[in-house]
N, C-alpha and C. Protein backbone atom coordinates (compact mmCIF):
# COMPACT_ATOMS: atom_id res chain seq x y z
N UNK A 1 10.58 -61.92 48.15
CA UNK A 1 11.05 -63.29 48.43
C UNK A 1 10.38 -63.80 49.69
N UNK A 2 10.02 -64.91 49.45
CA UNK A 2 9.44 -66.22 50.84
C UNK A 2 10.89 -65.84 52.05
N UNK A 3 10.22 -65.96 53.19
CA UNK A 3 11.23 -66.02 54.18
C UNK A 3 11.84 -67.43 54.20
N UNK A 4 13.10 -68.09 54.66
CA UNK A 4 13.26 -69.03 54.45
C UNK A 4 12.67 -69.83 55.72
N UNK A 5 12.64 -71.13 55.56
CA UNK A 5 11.52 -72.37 56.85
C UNK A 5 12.86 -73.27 56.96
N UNK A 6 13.18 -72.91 58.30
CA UNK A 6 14.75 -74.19 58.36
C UNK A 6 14.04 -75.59 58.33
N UNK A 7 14.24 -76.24 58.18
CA UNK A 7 14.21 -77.82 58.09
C UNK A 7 13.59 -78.56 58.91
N UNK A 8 13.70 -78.58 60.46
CA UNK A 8 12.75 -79.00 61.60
C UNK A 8 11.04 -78.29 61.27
N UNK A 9 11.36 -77.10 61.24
CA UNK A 9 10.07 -76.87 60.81
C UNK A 9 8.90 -77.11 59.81
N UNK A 10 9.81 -77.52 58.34
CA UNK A 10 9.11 -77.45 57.21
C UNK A 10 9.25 -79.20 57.65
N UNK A 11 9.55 -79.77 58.03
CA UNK A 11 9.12 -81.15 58.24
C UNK A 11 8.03 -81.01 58.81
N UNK A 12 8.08 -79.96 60.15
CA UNK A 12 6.56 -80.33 61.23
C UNK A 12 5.70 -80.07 60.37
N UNK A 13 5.30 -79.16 59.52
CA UNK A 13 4.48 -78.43 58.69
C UNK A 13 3.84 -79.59 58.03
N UNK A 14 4.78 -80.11 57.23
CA UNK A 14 4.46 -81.60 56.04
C UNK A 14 4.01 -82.55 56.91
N UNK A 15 4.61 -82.53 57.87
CA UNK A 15 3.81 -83.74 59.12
C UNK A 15 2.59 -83.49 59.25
N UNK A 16 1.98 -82.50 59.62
CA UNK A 16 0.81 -81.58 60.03
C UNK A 16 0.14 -81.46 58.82
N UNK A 17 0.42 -81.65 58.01
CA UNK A 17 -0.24 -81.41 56.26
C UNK A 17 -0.90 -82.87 55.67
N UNK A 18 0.19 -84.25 56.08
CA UNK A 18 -0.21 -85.12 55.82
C UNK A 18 -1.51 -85.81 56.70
N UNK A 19 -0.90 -85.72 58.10
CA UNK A 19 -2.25 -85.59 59.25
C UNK A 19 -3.56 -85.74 58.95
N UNK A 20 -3.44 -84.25 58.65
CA UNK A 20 -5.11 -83.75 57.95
C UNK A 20 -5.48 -84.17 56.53
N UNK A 21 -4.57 -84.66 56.08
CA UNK A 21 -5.30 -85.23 54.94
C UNK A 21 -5.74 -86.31 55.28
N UNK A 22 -4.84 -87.59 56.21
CA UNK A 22 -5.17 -88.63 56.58
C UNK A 22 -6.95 -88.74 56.84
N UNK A 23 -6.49 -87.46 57.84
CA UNK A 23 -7.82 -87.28 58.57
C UNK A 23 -9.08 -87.22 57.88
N UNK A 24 -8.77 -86.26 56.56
CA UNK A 24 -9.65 -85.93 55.95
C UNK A 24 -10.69 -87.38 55.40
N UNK A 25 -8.82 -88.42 54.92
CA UNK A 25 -9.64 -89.60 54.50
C UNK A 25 -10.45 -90.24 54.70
N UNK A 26 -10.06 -90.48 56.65
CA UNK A 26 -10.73 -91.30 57.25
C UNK A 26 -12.38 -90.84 57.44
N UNK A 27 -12.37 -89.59 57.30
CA UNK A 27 -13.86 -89.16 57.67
C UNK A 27 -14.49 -89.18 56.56
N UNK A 28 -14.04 -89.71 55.21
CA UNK A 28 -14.30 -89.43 53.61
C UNK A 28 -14.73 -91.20 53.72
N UNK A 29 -13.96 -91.60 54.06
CA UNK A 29 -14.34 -93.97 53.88
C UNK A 29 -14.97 -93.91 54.90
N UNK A 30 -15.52 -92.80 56.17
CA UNK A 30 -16.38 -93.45 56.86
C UNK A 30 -15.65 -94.24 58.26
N UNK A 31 -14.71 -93.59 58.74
CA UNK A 31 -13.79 -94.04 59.47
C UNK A 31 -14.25 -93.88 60.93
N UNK A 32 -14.36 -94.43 61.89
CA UNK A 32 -14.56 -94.49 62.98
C UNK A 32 -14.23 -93.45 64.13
N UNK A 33 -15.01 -92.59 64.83
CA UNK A 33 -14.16 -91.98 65.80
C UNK A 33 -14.31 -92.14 67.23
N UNK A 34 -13.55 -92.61 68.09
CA UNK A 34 -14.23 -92.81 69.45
C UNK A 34 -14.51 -92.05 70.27
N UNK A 35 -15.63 -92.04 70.65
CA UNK A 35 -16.04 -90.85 71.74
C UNK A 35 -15.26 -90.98 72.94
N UNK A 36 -14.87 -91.91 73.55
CA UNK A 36 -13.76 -91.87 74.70
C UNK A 36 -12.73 -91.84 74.55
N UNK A 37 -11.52 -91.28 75.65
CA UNK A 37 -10.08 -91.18 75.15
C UNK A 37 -9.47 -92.48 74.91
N UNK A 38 -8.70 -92.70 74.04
CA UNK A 38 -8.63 -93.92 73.00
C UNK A 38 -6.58 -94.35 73.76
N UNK A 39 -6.48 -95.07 74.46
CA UNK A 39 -4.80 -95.57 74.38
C UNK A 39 -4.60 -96.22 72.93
N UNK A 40 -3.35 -95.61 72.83
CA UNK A 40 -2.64 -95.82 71.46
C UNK A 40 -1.46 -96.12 71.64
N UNK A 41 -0.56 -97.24 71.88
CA UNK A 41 -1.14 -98.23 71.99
C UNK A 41 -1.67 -98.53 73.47
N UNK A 42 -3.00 -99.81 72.97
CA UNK A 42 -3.44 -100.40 74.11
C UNK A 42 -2.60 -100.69 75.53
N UNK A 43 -3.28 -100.00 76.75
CA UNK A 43 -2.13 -100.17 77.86
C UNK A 43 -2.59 -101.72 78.75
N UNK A 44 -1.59 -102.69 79.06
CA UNK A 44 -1.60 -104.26 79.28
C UNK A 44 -2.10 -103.91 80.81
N UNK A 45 -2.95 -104.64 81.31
CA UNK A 45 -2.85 -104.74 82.80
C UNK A 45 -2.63 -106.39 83.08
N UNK A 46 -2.04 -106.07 84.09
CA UNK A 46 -1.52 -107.07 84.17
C UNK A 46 -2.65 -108.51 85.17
N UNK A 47 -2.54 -109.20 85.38
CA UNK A 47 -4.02 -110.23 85.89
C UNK A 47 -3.77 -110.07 87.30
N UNK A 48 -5.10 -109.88 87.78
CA UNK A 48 -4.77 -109.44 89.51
C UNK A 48 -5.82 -110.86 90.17
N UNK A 49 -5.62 -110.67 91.16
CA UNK A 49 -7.11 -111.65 91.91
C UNK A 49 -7.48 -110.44 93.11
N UNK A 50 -8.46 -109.90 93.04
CA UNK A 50 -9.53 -109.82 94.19
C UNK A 50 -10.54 -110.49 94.40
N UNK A 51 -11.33 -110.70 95.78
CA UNK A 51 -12.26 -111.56 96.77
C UNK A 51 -13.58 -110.31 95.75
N UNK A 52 -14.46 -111.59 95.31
CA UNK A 52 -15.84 -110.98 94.73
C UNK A 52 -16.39 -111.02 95.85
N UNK A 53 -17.99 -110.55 95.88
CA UNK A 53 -18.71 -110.37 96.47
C UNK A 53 -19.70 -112.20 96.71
N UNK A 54 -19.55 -112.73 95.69
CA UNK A 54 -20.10 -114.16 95.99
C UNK A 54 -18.66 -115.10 97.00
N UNK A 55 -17.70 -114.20 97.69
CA UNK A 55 -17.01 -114.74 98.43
C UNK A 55 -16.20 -116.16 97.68
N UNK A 56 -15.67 -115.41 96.20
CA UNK A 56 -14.53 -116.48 95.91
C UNK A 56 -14.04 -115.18 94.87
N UNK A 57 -12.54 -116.05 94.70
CA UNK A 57 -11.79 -115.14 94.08
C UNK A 57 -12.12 -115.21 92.78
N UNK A 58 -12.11 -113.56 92.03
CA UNK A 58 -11.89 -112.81 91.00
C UNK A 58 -10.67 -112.61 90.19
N UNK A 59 -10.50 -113.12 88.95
CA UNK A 59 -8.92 -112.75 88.18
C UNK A 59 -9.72 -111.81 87.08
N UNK A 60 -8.58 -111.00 86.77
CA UNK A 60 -8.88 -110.43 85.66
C UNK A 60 -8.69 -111.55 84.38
N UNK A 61 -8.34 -112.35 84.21
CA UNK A 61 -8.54 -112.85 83.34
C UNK A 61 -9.88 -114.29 83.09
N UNK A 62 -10.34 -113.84 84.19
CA UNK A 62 -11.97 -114.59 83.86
C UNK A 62 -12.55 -113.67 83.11
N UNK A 63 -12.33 -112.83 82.62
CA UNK A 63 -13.38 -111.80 82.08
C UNK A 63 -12.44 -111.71 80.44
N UNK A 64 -11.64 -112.31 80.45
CA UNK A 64 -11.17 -112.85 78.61
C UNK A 64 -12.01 -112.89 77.94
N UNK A 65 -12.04 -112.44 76.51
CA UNK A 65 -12.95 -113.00 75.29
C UNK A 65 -13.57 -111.54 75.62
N UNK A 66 -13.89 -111.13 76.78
CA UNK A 66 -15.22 -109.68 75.98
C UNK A 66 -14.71 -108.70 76.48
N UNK A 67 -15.31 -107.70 76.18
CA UNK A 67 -15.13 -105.90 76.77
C UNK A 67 -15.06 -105.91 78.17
N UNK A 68 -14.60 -105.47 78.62
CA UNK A 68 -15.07 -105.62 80.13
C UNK A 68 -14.83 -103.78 80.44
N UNK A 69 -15.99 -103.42 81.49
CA UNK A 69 -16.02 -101.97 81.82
C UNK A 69 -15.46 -102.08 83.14
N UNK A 70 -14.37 -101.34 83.74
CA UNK A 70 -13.69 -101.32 85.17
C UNK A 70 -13.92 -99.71 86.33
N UNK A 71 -14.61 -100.04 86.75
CA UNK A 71 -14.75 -98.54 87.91
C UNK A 71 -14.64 -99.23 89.16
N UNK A 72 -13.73 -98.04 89.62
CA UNK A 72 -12.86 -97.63 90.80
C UNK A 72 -13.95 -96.61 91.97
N UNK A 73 -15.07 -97.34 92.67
CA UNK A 73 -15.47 -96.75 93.52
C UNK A 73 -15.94 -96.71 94.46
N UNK A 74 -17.03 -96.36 95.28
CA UNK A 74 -17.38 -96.93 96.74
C UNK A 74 -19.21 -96.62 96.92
N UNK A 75 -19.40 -97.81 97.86
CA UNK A 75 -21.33 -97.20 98.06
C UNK A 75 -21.62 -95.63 98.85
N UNK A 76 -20.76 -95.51 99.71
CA UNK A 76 -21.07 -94.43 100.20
C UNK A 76 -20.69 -92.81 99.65
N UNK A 77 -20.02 -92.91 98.58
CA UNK A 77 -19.72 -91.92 97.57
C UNK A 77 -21.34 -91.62 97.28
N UNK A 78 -20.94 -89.92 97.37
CA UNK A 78 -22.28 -89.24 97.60
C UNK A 78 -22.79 -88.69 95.99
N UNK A 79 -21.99 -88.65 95.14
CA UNK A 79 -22.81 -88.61 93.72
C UNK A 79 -21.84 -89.39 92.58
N UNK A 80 -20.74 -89.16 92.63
CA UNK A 80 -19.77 -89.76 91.26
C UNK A 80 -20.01 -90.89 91.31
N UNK A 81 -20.05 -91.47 91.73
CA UNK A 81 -19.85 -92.64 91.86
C UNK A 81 -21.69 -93.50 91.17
N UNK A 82 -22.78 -93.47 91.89
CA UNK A 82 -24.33 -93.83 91.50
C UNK A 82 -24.41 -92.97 90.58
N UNK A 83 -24.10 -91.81 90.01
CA UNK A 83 -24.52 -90.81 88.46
C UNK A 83 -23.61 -92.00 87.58
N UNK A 84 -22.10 -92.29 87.48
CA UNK A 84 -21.44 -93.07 86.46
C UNK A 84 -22.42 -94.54 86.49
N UNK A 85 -22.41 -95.32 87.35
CA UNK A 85 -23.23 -96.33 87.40
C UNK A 85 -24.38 -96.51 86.73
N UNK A 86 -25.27 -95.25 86.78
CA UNK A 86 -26.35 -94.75 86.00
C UNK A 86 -26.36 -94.80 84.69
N UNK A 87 -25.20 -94.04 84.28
CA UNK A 87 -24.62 -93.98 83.18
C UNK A 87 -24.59 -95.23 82.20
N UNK A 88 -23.53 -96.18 83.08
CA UNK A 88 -23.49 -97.81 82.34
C UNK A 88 -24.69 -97.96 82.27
N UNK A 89 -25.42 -98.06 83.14
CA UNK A 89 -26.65 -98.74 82.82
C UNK A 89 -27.64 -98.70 82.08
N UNK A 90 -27.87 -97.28 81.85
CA UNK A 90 -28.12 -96.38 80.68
C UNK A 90 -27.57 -96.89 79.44
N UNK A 91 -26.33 -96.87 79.34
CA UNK A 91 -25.50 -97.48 77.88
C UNK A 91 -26.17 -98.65 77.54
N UNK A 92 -25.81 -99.62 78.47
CA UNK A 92 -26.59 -101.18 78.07
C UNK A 92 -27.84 -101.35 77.96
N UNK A 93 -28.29 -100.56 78.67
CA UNK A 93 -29.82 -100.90 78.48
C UNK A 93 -30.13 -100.15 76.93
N UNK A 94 -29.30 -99.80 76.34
CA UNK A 94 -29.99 -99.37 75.01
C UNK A 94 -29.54 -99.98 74.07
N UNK A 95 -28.63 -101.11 74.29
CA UNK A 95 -27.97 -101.94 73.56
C UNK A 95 -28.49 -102.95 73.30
N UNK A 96 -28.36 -104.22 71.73
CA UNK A 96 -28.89 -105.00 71.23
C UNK A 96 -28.30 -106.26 72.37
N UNK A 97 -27.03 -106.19 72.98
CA UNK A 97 -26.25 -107.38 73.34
C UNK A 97 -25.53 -107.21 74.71
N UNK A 98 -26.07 -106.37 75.56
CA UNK A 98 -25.27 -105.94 76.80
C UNK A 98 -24.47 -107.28 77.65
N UNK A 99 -25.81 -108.17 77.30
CA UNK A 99 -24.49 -109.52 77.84
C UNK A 99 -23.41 -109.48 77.58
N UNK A 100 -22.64 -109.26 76.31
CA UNK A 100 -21.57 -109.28 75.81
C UNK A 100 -20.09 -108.59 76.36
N UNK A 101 -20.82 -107.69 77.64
CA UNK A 101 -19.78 -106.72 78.40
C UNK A 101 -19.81 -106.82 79.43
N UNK A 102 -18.84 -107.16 80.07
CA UNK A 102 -18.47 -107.40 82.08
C UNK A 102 -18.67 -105.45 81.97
N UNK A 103 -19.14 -105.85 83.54
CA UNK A 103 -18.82 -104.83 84.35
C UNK A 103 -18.75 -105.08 85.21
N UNK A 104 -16.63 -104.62 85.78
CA UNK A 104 -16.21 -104.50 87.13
C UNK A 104 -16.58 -103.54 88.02
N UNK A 105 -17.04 -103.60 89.40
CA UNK A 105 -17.01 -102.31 90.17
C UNK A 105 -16.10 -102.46 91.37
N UNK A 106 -15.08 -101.95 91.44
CA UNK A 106 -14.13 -102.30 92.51
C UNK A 106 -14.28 -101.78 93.82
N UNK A 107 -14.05 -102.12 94.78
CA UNK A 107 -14.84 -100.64 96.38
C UNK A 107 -13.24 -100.35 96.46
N UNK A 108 -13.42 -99.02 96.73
CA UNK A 108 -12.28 -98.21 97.51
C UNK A 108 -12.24 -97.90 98.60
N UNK A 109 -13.43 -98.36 99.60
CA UNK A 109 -13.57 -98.28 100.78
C UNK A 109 -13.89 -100.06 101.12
N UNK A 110 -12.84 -100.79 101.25
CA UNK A 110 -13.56 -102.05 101.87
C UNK A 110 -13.80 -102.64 103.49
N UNK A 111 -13.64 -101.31 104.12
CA UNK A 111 -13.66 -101.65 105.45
C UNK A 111 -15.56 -101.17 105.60
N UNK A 112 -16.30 -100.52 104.76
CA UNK A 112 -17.09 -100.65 104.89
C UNK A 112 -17.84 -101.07 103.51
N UNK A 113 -17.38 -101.64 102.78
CA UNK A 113 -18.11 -102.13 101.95
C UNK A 113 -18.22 -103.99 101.67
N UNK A 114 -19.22 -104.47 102.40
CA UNK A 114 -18.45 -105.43 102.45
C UNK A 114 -19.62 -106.28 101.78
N UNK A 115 -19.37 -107.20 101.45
CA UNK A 115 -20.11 -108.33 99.99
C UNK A 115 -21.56 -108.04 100.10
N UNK A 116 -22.08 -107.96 101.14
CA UNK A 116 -23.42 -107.85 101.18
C UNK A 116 -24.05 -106.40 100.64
N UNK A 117 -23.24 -105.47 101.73
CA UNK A 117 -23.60 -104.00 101.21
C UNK A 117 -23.71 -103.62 99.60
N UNK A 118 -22.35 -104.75 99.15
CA UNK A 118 -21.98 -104.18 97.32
C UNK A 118 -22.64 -104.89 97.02
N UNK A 119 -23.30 -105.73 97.13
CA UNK A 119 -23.72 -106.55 96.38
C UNK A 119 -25.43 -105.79 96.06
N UNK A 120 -26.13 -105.32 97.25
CA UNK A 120 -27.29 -104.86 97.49
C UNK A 120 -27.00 -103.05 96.42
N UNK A 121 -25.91 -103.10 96.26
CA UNK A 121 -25.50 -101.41 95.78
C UNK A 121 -25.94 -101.81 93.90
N UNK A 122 -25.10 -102.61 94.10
CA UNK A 122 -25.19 -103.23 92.19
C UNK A 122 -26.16 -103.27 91.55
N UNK A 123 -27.17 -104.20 92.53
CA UNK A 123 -28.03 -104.70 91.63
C UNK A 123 -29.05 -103.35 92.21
N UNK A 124 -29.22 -102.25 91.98
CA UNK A 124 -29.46 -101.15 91.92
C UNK A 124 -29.07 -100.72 90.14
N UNK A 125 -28.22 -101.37 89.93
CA UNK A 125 -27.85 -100.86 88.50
C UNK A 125 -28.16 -101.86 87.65
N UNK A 126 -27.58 -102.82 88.00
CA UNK A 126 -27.07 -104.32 86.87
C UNK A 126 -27.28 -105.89 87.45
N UNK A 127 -27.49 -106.69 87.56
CA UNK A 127 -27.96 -107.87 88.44
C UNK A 127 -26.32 -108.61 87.98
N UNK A 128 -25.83 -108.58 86.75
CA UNK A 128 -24.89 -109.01 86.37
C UNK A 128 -23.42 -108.59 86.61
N UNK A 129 -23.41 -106.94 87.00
CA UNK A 129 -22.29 -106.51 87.32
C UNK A 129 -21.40 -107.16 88.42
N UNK A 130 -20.26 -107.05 88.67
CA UNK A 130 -19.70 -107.78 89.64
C UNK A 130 -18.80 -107.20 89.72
N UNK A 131 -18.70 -107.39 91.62
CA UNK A 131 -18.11 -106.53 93.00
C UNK A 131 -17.24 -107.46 93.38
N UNK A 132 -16.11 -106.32 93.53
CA UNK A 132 -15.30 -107.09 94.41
C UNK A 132 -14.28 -106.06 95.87
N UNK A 133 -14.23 -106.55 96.06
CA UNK A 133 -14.28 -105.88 97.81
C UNK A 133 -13.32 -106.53 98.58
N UNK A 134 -11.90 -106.20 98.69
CA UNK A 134 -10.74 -107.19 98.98
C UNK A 134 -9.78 -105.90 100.14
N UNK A 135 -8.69 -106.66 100.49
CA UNK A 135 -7.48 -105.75 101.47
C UNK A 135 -7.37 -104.36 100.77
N UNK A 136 -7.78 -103.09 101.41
CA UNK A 136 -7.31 -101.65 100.53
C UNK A 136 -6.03 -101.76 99.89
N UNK A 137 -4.63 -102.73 100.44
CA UNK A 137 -3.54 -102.82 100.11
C UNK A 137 -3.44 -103.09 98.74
N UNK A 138 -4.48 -104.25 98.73
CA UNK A 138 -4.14 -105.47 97.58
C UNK A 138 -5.12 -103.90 96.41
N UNK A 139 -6.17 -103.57 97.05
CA UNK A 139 -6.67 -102.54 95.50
C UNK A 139 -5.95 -101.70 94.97
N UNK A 140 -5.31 -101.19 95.89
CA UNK A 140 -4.68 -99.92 95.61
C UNK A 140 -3.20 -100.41 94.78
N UNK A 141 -2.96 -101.76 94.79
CA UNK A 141 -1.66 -102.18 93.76
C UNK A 141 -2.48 -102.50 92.29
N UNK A 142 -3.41 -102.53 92.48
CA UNK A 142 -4.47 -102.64 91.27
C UNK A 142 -4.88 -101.69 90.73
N UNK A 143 -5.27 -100.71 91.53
CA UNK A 143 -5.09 -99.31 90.67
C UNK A 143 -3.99 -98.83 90.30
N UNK A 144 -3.07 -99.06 90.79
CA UNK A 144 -1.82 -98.30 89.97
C UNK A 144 -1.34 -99.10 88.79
N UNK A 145 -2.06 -99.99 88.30
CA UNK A 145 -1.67 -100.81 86.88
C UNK A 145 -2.43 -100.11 85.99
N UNK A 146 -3.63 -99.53 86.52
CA UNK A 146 -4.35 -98.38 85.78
C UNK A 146 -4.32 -97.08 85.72
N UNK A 147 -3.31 -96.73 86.49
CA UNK A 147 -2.78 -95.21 86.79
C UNK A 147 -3.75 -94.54 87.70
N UNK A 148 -4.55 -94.91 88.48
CA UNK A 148 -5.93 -94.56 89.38
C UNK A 148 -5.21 -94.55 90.80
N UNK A 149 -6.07 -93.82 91.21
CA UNK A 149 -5.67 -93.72 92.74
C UNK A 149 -6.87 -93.65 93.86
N UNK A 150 -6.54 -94.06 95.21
CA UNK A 150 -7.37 -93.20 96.10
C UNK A 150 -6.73 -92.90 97.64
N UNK A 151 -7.83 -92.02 98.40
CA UNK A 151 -7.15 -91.79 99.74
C UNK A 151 -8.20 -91.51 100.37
N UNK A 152 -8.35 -92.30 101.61
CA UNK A 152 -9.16 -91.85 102.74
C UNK A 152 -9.06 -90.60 103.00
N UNK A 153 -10.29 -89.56 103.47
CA UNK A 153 -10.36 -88.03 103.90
C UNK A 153 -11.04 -88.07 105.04
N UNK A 154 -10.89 -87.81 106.07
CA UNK A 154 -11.65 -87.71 107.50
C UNK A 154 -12.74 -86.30 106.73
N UNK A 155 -13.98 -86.73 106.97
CA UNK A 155 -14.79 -85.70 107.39
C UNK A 155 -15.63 -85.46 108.97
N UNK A 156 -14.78 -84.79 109.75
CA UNK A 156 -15.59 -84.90 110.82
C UNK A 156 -17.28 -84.44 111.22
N UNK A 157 -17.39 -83.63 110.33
CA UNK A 157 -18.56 -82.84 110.56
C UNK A 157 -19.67 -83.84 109.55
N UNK A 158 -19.66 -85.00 108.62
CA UNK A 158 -20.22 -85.70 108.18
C UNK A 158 -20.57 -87.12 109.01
N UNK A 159 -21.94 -88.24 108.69
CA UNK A 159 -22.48 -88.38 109.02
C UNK A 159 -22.14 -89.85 108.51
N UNK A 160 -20.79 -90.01 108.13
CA UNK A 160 -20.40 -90.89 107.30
C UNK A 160 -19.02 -91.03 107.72
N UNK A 161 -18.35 -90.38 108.81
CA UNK A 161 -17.20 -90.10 108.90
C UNK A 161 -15.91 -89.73 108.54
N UNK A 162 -16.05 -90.16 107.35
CA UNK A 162 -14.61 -90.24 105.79
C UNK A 162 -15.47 -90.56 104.60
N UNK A 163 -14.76 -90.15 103.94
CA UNK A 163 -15.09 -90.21 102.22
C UNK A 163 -13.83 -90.21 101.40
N UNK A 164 -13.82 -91.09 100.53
CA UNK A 164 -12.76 -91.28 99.58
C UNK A 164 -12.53 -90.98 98.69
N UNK A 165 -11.43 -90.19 98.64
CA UNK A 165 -11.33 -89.41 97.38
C UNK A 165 -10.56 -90.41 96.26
N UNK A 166 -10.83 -90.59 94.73
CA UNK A 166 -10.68 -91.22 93.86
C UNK A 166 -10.65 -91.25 92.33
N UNK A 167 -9.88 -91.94 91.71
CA UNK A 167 -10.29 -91.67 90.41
C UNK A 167 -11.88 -92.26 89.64
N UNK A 168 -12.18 -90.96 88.89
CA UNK A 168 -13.49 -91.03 88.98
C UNK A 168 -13.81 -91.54 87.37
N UNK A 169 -12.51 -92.06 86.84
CA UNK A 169 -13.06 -92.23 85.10
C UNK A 169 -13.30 -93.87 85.17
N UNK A 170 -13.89 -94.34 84.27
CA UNK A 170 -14.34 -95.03 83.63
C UNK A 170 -13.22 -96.08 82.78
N UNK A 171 -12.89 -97.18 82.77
CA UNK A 171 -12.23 -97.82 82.19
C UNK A 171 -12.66 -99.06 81.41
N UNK A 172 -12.45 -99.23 79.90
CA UNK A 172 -12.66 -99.78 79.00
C UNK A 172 -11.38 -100.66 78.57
N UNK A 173 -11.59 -102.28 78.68
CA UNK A 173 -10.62 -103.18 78.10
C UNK A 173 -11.13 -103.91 77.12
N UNK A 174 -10.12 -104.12 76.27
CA UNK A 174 -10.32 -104.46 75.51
C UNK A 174 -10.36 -106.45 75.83
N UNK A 175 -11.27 -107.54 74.87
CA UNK A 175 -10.74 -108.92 75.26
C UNK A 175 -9.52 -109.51 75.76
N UNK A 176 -8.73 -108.90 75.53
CA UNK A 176 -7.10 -109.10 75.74
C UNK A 176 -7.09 -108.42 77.22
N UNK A 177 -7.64 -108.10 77.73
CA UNK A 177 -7.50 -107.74 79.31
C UNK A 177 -6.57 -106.12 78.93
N UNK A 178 -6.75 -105.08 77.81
CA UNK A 178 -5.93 -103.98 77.46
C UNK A 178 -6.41 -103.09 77.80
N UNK A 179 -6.23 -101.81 78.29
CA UNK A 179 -7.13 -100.68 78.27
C UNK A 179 -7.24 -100.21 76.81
N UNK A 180 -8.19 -99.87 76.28
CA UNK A 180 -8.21 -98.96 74.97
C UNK A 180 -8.87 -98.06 75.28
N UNK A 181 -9.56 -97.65 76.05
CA UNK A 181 -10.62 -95.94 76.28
C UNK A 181 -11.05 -96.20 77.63
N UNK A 182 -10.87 -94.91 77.84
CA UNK A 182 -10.79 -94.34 79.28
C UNK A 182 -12.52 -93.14 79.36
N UNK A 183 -12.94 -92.77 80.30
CA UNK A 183 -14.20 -91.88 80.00
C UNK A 183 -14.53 -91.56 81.17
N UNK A 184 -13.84 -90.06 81.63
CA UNK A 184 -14.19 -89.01 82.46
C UNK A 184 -15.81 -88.95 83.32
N UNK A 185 -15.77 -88.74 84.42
CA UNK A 185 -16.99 -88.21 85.00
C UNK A 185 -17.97 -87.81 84.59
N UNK A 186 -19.26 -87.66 84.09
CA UNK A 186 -20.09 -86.88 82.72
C UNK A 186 -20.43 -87.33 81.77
N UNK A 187 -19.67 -88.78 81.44
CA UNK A 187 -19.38 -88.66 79.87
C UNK A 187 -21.12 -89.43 79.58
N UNK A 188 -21.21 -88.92 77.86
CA UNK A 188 -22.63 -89.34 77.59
C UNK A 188 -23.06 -90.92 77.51
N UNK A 189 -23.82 -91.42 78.06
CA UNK A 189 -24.70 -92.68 78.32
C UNK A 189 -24.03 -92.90 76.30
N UNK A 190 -24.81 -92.21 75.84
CA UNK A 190 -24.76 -92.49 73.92
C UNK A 190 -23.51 -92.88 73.48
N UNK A 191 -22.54 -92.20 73.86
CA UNK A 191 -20.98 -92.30 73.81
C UNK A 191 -20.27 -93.55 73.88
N UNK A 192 -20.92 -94.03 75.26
CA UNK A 192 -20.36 -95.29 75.63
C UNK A 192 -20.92 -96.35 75.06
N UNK A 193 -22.24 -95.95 74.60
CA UNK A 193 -22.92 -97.64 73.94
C UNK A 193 -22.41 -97.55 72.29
N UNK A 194 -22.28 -96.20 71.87
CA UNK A 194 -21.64 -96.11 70.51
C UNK A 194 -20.77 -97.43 70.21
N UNK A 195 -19.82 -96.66 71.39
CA UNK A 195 -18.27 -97.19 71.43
C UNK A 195 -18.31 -98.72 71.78
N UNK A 196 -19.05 -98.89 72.55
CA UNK A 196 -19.43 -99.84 72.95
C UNK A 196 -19.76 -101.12 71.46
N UNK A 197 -21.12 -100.64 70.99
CA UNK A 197 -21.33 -101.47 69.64
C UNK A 197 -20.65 -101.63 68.66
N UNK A 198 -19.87 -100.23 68.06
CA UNK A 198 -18.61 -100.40 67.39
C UNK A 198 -17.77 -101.79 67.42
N UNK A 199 -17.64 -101.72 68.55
CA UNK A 199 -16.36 -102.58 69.17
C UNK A 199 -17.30 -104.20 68.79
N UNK A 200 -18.19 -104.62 69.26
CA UNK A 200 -18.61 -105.84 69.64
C UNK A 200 -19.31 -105.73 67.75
N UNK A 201 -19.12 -105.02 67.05
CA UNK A 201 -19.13 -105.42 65.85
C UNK A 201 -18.14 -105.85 64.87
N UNK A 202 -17.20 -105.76 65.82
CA UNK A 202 -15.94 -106.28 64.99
C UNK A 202 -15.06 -104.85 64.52
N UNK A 203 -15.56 -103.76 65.18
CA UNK A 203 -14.59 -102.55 65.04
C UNK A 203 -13.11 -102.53 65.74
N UNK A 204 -12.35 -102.54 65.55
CA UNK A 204 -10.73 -102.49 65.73
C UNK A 204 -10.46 -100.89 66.80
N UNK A 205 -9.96 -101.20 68.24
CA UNK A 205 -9.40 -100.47 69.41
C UNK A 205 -8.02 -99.44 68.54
């Protein structure tokens, strides 16, 4: 005789059974998979204003209607920060329509990053990207709508004095000002323009 499966379980099982078939389907019609971590559902941020670098204010909702890419970082960050940058730039530049996607770069250090410096940092990457560089107070209530953080670190023995430690992923909204995919430190240049074209083809977050 079968051992008996109490009831919580033989549900998880059938849960777990249907899953993979789902799954199976979706990869059978050709179903989409995103290379970045995907919010399910889309997480809302809410509309902020920071001071751009052309010295007028920034809302998140000037950037309505398209994708917009959001990083949380600083010029004097000694690699995460210019390798991800690289990265975007990399993505778009292999793309049919890169106009089609903002890219935010926010400073986490704005006591030394100030419009001119970011501005001279950017267009190192993107002529179009856009900086904004406002009160640490006012960013840091802006990162926490994204779950991001940062904190000044004294380095005394550096040549730079402090360095900021930060969140180092990558943030993807959707037109609706939503997060839908998020993308770690590393992640592949290919990945993001995938995800990227998907989307601006009328692929569904």
């Amino acid at each position: 005789m079968h051992p008996k499966i109490n009831a919580p379980i033989r549900y998880w099982l059938i849960l777990m059974a249907v899953s993979l078939v789902l799954a199976g389907c979706q990869s059978l019609f050709g179903g989409y998979e995103f290379k970045g971590g995907q919010l399910d559902p889309p997480l809302p941020v809410p509309d902020f204003e920071l001071m751009s670098t052309t010295g007028e204010s920034f809302h998140l909702s000037d950037a309505a209607g398209r994708l917009t890419l959001v990083y949380f970082g600083y010029t004097f960050c000694p690699d995460v920060c210019p390798l991800t940058m690289a990265d975007v730039k990399q993505a778009l530049a292999e793309m049919d329509h890169p106009e089609q996607v903002n890219v935010v770069f926010i400073s986490v250090d704005p006591e030394r990053d100030t419009p001119e410096v970011l501005t001279r940092y950017l267009q190192a990457f993107g002529p179009d990207f856009i900086g904004l560089t406002d009160d640490f107070e006012k960013t840091l209530d802006v990162m926490g709508a994204f779950g991001a953080y940062a904190e000044k670190e004294d380095v005394p023995d550096s040549a730079a004095g402090y360095l900021v430690s930060h969140t180092s992923r990558l943030y993807l909204l959707d037109p609706q000002g939503e997060i839908i995919l998020t993308y770690p430190f590393g992640f592949e240049p290919d990945d993001l323009r995938a995800d990227l074209e998907y989307l601006l083809e009328g692929g569904e977050g």
